[in-house]
Protein backbone atom coordinates (compact mmCIF):
# COMPACT_ATOMS: atom_id res chain seq x y z
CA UNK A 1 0.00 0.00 0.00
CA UNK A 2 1.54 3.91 -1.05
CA UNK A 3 1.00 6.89 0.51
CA UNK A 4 0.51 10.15 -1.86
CA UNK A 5 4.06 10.97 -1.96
CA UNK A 6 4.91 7.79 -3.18
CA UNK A 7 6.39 5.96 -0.33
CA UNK A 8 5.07 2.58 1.09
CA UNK A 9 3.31 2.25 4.69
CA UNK A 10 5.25 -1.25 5.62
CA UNK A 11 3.54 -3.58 7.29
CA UNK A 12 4.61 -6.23 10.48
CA UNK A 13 2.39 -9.28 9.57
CA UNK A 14 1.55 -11.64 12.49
CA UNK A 15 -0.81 -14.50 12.81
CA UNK A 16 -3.56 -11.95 14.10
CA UNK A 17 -2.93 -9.56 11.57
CA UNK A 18 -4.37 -12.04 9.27
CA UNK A 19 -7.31 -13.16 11.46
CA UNK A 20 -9.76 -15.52 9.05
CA UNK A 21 -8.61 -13.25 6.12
CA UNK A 22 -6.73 -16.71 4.71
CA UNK A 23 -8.55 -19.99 3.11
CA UNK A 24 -6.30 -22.28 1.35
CA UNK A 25 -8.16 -21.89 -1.81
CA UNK A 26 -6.76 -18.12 -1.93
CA UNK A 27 -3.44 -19.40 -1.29
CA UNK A 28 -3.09 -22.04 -3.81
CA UNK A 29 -4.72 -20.54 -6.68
CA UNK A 30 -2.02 -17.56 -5.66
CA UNK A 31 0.63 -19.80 -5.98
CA UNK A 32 -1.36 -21.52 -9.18
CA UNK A 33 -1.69 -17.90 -10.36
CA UNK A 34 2.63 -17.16 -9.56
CA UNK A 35 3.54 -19.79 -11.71
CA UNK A 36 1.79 -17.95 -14.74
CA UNK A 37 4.07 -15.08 -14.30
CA UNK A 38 7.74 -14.91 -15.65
CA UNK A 39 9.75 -17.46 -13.98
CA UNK A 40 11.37 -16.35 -10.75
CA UNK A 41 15.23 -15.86 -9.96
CA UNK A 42 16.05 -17.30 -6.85
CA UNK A 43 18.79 -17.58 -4.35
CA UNK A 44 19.25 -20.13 -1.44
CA UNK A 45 21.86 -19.83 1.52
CA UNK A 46 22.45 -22.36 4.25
CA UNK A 47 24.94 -22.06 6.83
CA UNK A 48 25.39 -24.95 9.01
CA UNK A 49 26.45 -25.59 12.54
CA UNK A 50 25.44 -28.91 13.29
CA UNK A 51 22.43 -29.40 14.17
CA UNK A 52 21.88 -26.24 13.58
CA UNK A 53 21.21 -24.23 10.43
CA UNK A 54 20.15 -20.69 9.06
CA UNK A 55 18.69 -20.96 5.86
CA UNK A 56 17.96 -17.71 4.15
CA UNK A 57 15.68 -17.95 0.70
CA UNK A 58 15.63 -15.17 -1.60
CA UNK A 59 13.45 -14.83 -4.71
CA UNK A 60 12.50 -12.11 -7.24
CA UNK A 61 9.06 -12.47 -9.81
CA UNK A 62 8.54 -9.55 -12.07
CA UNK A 63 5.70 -8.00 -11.70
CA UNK A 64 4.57 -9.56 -7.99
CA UNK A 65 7.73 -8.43 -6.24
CA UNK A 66 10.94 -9.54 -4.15
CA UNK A 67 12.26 -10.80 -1.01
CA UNK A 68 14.20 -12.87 1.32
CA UNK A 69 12.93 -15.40 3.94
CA UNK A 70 15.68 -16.29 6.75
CA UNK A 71 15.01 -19.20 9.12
CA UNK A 72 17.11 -20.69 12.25
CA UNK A 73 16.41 -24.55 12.39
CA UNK A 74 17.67 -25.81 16.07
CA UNK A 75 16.06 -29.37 16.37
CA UNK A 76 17.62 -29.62 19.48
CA UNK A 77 14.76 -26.62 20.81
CA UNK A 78 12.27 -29.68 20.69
CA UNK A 79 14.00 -31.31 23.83
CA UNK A 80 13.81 -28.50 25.17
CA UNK A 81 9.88 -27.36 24.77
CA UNK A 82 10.80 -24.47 22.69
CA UNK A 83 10.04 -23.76 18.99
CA UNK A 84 12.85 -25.47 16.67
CA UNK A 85 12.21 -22.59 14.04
CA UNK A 86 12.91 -19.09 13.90
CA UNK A 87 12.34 -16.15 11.44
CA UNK A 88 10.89 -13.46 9.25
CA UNK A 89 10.55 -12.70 5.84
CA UNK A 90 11.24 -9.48 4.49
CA UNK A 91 9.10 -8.29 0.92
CA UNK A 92 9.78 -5.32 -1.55
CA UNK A 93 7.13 -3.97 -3.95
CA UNK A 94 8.47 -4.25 -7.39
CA UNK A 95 8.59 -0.87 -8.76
CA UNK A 96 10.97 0.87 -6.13
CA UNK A 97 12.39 -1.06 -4.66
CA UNK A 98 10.49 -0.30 -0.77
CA UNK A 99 10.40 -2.74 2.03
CA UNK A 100 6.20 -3.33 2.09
CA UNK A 101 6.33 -5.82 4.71
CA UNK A 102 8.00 -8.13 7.55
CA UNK A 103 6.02 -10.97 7.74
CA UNK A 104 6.33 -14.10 10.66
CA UNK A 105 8.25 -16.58 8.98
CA UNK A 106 5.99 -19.33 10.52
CA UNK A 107 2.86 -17.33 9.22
CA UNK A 108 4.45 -17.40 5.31
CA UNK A 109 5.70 -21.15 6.10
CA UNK A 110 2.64 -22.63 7.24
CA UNK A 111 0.57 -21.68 4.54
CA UNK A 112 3.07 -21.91 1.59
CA UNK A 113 3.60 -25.55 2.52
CA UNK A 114 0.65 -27.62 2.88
CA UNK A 115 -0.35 -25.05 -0.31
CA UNK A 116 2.53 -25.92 -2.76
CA UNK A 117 1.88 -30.09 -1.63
CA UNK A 118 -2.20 -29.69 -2.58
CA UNK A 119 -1.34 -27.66 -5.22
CA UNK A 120 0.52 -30.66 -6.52
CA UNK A 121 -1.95 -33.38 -5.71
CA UNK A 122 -4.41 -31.30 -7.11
CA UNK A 123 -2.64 -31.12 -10.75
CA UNK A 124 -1.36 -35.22 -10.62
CA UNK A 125 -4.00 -37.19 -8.19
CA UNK A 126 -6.42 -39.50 -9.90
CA UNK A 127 -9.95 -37.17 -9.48
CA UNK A 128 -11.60 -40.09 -7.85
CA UNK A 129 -9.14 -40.01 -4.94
CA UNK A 130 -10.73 -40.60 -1.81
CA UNK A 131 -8.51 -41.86 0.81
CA UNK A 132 -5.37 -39.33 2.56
CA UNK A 133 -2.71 -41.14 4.37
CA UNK A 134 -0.66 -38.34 6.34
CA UNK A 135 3.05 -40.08 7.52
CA UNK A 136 4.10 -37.37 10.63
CA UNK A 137 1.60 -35.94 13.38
CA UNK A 138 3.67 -32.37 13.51
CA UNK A 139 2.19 -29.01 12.96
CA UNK A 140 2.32 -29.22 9.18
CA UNK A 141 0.46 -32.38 9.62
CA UNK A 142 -2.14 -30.53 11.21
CA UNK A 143 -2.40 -28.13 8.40
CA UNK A 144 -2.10 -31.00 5.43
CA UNK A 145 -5.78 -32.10 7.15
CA UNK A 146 -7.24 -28.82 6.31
CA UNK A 147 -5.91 -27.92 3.31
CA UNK A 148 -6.00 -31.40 1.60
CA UNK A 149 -9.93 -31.48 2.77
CA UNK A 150 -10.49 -27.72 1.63
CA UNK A 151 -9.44 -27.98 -1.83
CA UNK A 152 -9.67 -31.93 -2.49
CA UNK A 153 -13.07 -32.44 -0.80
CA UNK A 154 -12.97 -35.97 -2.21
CA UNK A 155 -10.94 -36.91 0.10
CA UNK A 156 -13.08 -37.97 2.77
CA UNK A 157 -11.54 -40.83 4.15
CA UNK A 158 -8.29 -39.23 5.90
CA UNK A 159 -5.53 -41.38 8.35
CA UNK A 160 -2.73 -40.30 10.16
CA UNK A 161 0.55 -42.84 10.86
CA UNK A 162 3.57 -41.57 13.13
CA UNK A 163 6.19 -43.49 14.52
CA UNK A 164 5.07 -42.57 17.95
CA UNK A 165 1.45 -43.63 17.89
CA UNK A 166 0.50 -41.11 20.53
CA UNK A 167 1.60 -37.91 18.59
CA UNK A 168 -1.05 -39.63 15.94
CA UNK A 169 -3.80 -40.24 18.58
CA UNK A 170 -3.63 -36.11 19.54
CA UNK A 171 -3.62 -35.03 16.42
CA UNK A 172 -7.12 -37.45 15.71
CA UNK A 173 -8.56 -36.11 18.39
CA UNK A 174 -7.86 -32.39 18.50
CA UNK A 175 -9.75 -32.80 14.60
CA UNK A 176 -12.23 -34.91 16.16
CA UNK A 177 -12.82 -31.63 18.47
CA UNK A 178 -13.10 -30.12 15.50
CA UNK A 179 -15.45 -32.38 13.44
CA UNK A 180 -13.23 -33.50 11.32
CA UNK A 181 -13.10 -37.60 11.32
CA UNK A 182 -9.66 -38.76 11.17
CA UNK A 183 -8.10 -42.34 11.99
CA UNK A 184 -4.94 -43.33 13.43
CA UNK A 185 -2.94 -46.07 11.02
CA UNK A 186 -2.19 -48.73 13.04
CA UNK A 187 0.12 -50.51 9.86
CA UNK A 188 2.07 -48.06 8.04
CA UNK A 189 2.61 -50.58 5.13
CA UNK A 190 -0.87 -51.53 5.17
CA UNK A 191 -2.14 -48.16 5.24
CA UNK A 192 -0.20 -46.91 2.37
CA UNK A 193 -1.11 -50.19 0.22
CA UNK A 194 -4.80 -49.12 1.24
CA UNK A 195 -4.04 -44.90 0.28
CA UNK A 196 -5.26 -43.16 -3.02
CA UNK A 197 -3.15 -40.22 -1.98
CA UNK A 198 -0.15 -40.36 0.67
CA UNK A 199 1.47 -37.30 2.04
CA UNK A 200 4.98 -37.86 3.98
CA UNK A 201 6.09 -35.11 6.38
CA UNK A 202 8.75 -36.19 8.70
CA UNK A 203 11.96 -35.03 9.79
CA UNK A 204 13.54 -38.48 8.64
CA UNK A 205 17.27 -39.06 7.50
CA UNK A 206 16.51 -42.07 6.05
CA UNK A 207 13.58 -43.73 3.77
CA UNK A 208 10.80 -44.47 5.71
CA UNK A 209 8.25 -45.09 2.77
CA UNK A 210 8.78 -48.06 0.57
CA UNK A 211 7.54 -48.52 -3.14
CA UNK A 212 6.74 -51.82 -2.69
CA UNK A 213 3.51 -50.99 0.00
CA UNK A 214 2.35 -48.47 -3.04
CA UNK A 215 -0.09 -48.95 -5.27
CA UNK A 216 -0.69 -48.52 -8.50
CA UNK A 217 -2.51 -44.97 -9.15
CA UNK A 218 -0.99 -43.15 -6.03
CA UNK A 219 -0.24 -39.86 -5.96
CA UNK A 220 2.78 -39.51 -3.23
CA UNK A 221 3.43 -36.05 -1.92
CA UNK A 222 7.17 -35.55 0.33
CA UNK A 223 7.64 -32.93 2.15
CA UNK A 224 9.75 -33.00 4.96
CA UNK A 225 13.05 -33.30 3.78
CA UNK A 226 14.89 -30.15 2.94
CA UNK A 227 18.71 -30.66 3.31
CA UNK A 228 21.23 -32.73 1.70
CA UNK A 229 21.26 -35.70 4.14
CA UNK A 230 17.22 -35.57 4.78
CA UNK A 231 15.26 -38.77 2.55
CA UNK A 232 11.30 -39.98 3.14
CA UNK A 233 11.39 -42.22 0.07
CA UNK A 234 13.22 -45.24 -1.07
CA UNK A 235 14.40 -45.99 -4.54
CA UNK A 236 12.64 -48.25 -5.48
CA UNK A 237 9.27 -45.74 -4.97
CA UNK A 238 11.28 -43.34 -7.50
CA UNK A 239 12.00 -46.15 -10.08
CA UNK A 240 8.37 -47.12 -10.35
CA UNK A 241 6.94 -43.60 -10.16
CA UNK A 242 6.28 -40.58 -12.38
CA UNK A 243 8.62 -37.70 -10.90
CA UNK A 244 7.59 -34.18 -10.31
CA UNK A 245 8.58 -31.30 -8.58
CA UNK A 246 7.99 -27.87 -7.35
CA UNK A 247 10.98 -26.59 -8.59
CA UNK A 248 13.59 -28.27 -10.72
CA UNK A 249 16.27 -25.44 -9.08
CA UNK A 250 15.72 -25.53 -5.03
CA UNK A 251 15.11 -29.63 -5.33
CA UNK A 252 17.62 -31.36 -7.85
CA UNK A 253 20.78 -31.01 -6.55
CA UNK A 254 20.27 -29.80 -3.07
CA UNK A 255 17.67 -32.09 -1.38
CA UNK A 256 18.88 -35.78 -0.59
CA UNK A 257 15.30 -37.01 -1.69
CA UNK A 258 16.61 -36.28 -5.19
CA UNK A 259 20.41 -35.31 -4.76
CA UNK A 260 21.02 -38.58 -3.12
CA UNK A 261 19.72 -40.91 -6.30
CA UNK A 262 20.73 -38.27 -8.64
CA UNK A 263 24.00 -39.09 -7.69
CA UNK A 264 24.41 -42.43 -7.42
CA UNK A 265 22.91 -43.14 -10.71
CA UNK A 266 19.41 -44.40 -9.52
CA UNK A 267 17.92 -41.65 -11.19
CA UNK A 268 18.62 -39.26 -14.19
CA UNK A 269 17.78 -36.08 -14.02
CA UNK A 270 15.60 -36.35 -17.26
CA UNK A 271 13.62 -39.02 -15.05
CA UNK A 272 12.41 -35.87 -13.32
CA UNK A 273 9.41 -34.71 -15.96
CA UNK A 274 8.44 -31.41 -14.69
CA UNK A 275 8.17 -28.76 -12.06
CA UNK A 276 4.94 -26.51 -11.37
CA UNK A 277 5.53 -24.13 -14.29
CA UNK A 278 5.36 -27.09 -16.94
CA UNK A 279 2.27 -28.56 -14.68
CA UNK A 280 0.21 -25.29 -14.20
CA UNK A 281 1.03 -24.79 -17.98
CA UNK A 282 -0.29 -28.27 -18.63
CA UNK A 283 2.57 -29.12 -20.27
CA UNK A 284 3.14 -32.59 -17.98
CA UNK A 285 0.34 -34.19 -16.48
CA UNK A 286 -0.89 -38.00 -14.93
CA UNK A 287 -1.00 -39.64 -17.80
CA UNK A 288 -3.16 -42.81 -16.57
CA UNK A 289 -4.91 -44.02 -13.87
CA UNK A 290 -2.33 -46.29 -12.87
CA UNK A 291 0.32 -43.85 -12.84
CA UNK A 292 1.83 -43.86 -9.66
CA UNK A 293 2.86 -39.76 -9.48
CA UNK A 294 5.51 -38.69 -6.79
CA UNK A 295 5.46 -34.80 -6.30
CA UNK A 296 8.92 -33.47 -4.17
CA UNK A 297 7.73 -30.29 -2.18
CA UNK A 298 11.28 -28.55 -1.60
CA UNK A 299 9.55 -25.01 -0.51
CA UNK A 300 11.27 -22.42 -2.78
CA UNK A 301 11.46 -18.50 -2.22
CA UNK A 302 9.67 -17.66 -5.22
CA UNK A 303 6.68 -19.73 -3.06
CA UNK A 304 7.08 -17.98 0.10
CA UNK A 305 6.90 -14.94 -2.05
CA UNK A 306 3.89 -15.44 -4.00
CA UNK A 307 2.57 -16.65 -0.34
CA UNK A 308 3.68 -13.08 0.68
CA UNK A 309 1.74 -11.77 -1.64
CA UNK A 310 -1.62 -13.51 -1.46
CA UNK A 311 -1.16 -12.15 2.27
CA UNK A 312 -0.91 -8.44 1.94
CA UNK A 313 -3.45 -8.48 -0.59
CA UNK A 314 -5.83 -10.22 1.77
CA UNK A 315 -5.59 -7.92 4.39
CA UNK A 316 -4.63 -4.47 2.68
CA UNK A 317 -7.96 -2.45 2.16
């Protein structure tokens, strides 16, 4: 928002800035919407202290923008009752340059995620999906119920599986408080043999999902693993499936789930068909029902930026 002379009012953006301003309709048809603009230039910077990181994203779209997201990741915190992440994200309008807004990093992160994943599922699931298998009872867990019922409403039949069964069992019951019917998976190979559409997001190191439980027609949506080291999926999962991404440049050759195979010549690179600007362009699609579609969520900048965006605009008069 400008005043007269030119200059932009800059906003601080907190969860109750927002209020019920957000649906996650808005937010993925903004980030549908973003990948119909020129293709973003993007930056990524992690600096490590293990087990520590700060991870700064930067991103720049013509015509929606720039700016730079920086996180601290101590997983450590969780021991310790405290959050294990950290940050804000600054955003510049476009034409001058001016900082618009600081936004909560956990505001921008919340939404952007389970929104880029349904976004996904929403351009490769089968349309008859009906059953959600959700591997990892954490906060973006929480949000994957929502969004995944919001904008799939298909899905109907919705379980959650975590390796400690208890962390499952809250999360059923605060959506039972809620209305929302949701089962704990006592099986995890069972339940994903059983899933139309299974969404993995864990903090795991090593493959914890196995093609062999999944069937044919799947759509499989990773998200938790965002560094190097960090896999959900096993090979032989990516040998059998059709590969997709959010974005061929924050993914490929920086996030184990990929960079791992990549390079020790499970995968090629051409194996990987397309990122969101060939699938919102409907250049690569599900080509049959049997298609088993994997779809790597790796969380860019341009993403939290177009995030940013559908933000200000939904609470700027």
């Amino acid at each position: 928002m400008q005043r007269a002379n030119g200059q932009t009012n800059m906003q601080m953006i907190t969860d109750e800035s927002v209020g019920n301003a957000l649906n996650w309709s808005k937010v993925v048809a903004a980030i549908e919407a973003g990948h119909q603009l020129p293709k973003a230039l993007i930056s990524d910077q992690f600096v490590n202290r293990t087990p520590d990181t700060l991870l700064s994203r930067a991103a720049w779209i013509d015509g929606l923008g720039f700016g730079v997201k920086s996180v601290s990741v101590f997983p450590e915190n969780a021991g310790k009752d405290m959050p294990t992440i950290h940050g804000a994200m600054l955003v510049f309008e476009d034409v001058h340059g001016q900082l618009e807004a600081i936004i909560d990093s956990g505001l921008i992160t919340n939404w952007k995620t389970a929104a880029d994943s349904v976004l996904g599922a929403k351009l490769l699931a089968r349309p008859d999906s009906e059953s959600l298998l959700i591997i990892g009872a954490g906060s973006v867990a929480a949000k994957l119920v929502d969004a995944y019922r919001e904008v799939l409403p298909n899905l109907t039949k919705i379980k959650i599986w975590n390796r400690t069964r208890q962390r499952a069992q809250d999360l059923a019951k605060a959506c039972s408080q809620r209305g929302i019917a949701v089962e704990v998976a006592e099986d995890l190979e069972v339940a994903c043999g059983r899933a139309d559409v299974i969404s993995c997001a864990t903090m795991s190191t090593q493959p914890m999902l196995m093609g062999k439980w999944v069937k044919p027609g799947t759509h499989v949506d990773l998200i938790g693993a965002f560094k190097a080291d960090m896999r959900e999926a096993d090979d032989a999962l990516l040998l059998k499936a059709r590969l997709f991404v959010d974005s061929f440049d924050t993914t490929l050759h920086h996030i184990g789930e990929l960079k791992i195979p990549l390079e020790a010549g499970v995968i090629s690179q051409e194996d990987v068909l397309a990122d969101l600007y060939q699938l919102v362009g409907a250049q690569a699609k599900r080509e049959t029902a049997n298609d088993i579609t994997v779809f790597k969520n790796g969380g860019g900048a341009h993403l939290d930026l177009m995030t940013a965006r559908c933000i200000i605009d939904c609470i700027t008069p």
